[in-house]
Protein backbone atom coordinates (compact mmCIF):
# COMPACT_ATOMS: atom_id res chain seq x y z
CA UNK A 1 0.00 0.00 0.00
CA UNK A 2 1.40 3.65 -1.02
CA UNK A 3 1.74 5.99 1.71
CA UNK A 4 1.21 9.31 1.71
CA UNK A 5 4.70 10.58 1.12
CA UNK A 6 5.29 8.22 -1.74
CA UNK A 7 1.79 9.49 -3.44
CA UNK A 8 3.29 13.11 -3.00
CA UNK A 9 6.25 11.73 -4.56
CA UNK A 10 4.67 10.16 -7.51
CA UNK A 11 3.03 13.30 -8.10
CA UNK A 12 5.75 15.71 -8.08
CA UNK A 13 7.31 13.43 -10.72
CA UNK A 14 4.53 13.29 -12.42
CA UNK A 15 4.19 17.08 -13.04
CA UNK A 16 8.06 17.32 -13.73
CA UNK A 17 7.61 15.07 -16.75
CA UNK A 18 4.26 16.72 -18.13
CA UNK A 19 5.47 20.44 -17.72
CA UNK A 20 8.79 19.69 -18.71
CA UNK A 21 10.34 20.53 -22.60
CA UNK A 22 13.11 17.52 -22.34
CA UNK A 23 13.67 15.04 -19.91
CA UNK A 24 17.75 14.11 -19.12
CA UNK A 25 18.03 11.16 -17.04
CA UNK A 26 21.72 10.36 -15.61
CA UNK A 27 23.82 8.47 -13.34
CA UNK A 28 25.28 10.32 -10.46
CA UNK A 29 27.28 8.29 -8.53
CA UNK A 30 30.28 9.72 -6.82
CA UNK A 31 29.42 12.92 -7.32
CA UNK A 32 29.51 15.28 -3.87
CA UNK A 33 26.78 17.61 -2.51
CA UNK A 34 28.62 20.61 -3.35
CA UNK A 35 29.17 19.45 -7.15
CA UNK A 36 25.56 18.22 -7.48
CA UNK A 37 24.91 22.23 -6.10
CA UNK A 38 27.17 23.43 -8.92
CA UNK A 39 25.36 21.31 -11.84
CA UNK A 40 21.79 22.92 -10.04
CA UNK A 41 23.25 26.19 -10.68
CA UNK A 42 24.45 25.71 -14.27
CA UNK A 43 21.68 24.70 -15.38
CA UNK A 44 19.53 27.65 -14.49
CA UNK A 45 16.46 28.45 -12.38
CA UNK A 46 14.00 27.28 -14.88
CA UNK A 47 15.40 23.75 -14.78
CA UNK A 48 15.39 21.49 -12.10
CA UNK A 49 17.86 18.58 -11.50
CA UNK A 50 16.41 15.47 -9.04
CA UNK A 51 17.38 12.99 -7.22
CA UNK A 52 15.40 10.30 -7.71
CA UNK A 53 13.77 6.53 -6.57
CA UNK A 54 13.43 4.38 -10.04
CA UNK A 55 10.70 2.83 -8.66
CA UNK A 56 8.67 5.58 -7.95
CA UNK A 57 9.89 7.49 -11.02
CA UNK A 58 8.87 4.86 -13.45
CA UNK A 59 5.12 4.75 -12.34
CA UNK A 60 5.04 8.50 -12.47
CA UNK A 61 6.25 8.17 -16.02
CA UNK A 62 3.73 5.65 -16.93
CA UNK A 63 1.31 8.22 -15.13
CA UNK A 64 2.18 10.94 -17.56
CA UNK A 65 2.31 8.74 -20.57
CA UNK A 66 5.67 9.16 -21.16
CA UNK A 67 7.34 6.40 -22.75
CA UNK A 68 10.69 5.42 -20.80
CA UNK A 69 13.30 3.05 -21.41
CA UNK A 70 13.46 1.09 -18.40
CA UNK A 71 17.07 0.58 -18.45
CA UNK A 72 17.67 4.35 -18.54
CA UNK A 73 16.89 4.10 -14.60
CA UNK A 74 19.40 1.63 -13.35
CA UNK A 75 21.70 2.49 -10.79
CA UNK A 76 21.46 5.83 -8.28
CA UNK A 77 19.50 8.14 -10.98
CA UNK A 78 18.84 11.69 -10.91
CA UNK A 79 16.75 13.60 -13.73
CA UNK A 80 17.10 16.73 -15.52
CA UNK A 81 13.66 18.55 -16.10
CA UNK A 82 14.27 20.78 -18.66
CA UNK A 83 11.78 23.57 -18.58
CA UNK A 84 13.75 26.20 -20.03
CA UNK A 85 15.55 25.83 -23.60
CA UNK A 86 16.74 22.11 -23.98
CA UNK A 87 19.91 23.63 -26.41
CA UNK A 88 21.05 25.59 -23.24
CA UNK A 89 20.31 22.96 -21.35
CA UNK A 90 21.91 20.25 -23.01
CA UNK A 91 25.32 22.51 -23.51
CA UNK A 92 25.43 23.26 -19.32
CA UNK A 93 25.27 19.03 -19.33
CA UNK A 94 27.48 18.20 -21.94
CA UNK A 95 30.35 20.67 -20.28
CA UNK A 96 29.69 19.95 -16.35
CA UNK A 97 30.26 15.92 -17.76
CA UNK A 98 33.41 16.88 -19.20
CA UNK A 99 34.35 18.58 -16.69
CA UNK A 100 33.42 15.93 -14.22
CA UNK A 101 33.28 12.35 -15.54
CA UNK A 102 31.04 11.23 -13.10
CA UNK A 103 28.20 12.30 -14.32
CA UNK A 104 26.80 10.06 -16.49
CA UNK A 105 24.23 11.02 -19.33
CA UNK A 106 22.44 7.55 -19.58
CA UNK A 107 19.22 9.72 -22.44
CA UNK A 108 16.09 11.19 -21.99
CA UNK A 109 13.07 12.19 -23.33
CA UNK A 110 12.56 15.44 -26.15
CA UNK A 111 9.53 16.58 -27.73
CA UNK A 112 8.36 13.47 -26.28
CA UNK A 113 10.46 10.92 -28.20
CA UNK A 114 13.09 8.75 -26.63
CA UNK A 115 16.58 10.45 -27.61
CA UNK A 116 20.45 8.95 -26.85
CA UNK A 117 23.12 10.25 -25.29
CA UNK A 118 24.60 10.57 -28.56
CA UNK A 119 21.35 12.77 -29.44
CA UNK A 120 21.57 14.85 -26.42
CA UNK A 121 25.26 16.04 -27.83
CA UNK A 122 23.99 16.74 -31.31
CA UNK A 123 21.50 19.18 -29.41
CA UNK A 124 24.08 20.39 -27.21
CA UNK A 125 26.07 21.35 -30.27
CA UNK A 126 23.43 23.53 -32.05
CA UNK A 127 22.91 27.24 -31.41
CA UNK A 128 20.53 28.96 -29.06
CA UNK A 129 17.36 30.27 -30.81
CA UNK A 130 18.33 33.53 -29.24
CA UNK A 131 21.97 33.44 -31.10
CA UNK A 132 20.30 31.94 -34.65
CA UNK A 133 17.62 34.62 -34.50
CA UNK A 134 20.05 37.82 -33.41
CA UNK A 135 22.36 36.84 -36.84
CA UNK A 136 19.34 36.91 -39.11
CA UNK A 137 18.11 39.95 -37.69
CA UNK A 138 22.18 41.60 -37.83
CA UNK A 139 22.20 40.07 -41.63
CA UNK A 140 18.58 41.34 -42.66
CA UNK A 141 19.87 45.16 -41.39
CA UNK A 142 22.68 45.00 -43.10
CA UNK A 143 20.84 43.54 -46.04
CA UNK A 144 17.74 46.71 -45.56
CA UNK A 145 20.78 49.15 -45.38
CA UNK A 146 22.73 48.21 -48.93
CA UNK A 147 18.95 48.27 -50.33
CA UNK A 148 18.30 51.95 -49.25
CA UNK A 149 21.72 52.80 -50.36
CA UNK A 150 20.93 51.32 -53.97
CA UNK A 151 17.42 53.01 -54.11
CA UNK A 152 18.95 56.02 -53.44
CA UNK A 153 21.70 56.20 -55.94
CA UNK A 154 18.97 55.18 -58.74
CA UNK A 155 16.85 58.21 -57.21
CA UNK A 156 19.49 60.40 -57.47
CA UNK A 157 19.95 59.56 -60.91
CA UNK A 158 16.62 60.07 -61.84
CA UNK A 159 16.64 63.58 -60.51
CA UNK A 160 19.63 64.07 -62.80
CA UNK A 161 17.74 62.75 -65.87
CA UNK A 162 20.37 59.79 -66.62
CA UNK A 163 18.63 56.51 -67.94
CA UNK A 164 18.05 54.54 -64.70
CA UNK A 165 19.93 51.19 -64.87
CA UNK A 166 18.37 47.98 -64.16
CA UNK A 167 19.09 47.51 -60.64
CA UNK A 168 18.71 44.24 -58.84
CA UNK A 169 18.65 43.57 -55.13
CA UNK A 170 19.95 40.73 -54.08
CA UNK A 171 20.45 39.21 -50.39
CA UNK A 172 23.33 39.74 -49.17
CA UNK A 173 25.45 36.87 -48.27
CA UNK A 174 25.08 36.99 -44.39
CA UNK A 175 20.74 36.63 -44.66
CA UNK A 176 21.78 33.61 -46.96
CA UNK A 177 24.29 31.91 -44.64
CA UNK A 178 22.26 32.59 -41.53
CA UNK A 179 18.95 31.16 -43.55
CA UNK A 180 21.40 28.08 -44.55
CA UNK A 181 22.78 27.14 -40.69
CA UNK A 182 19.26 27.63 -39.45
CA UNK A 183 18.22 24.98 -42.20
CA UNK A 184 21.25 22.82 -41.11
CA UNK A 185 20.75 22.71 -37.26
CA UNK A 186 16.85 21.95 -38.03
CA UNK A 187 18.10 18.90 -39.75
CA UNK A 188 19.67 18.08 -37.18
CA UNK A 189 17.28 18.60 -34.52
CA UNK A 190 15.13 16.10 -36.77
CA UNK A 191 17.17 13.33 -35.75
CA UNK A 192 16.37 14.52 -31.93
CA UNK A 193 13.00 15.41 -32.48
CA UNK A 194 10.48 16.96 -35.54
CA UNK A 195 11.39 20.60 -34.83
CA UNK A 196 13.22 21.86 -31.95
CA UNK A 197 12.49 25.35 -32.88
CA UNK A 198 9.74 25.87 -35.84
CA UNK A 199 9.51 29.75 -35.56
CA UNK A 200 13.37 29.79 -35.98
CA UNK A 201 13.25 28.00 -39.61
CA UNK A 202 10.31 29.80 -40.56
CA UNK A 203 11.73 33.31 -39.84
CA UNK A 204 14.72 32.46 -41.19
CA UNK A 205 12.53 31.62 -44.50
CA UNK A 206 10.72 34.52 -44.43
CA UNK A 207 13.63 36.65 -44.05
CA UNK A 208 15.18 35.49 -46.82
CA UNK A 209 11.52 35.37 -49.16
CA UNK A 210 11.49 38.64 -48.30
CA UNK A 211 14.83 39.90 -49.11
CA UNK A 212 15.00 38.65 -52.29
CA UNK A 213 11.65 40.25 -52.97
């Protein structure tokens, strides 16, 4: 019969998995209090790292219909409840294990598909959305700028009476390499998941639509 603390338990877990964006689950063993402390704190307040009972996290797992490997929870586990973004997330991982071999990254869960610890580095090595959106934006300005600079010079012409030349405005080479890497990583992220970050690939389309219109 369940008592009361393990029902709390169950349902703490249980929330974790169903609020959370990607699930990490890892081995922890040897690992001291102060370096567990120092993992907590790299990977930011929206996350939360747990030490946890396989038992109890496997029928909280079943509770929130999440599909987990059972093998993933052998040995002292402790899971990664990524709330924030799972890129940032997987990066403050991926560095505190090198950094400190102990930690094991056994998988997880992302965009609700079962992903390896091979998959959680391929994640690890893309770029924030904040970093993939601030190029396109810096390319698209610089992109805006040669544009004005071109309809001027054609205006000015005018005004003098000269035959206007056939101008055309083309994207500049930084809106078509940032468009290009944002394509990339997606393809990437489909081996983690569908789309890690669909409003990335489709500003980065629009951008360059728009550009070359």
């Amino acid at each position: 019969m369940a008592t009361p603390e393990k029902t709390a338990a169950v349902a703490e877990i249980v929330e974790d998995f169903r609020t959370a964006n990607a699930t990490v689950l890892t081995e922890y063993r040897g690992l001291s209090v102060g370096l567990m402390k120092q993992l907590r704190r790299s990977l930011g307040t929206k996350n939360k790292y747990s030490v946890v009972k396989n038992t109890l996290t496997k029928l909280a797992a079943k509770e929130a219909g999440v599909d987990l490997d059972p093998s993933l929870l052998a040995g002292p586990s402790a899971v990664a409840f990524i709330k924030g973004d799972p890129i940032d997330a997987a990066k403050a991982l991926r560095d505190f294990s090198k950094e400190n071999p102990l930690l094991v990254i056994k998988g997880g869960i992302f965009e609700g598909k079962a992903v390896t610890t091979a998959e959680i580095m391929q994640l690890a090595n893309l770029e924030s959305r904040e970093v993939l959106l601030a190029k396109i934006a810096g390319a698209m300005k610089g992109s805006i700028a040669k544009a004005a600079r071109v309809f001027d010079a054609l205006r000015i012409k005018m005004e003098a009476g000269a035959p206007a030349p056939v101008a055309e405005v083309k994207a500049e080479a930084p809106v078509a390499e940032a468009a290009t890497e944002v394509a990339s990583q997606a393809k990437v992220e489909e081996v983690v998941a569908q789309e890690a970050a669909p409003e990335v690939v489709a500003e980065a389309a629009n951008a360059a639509e728009s550009t070359e219109n």
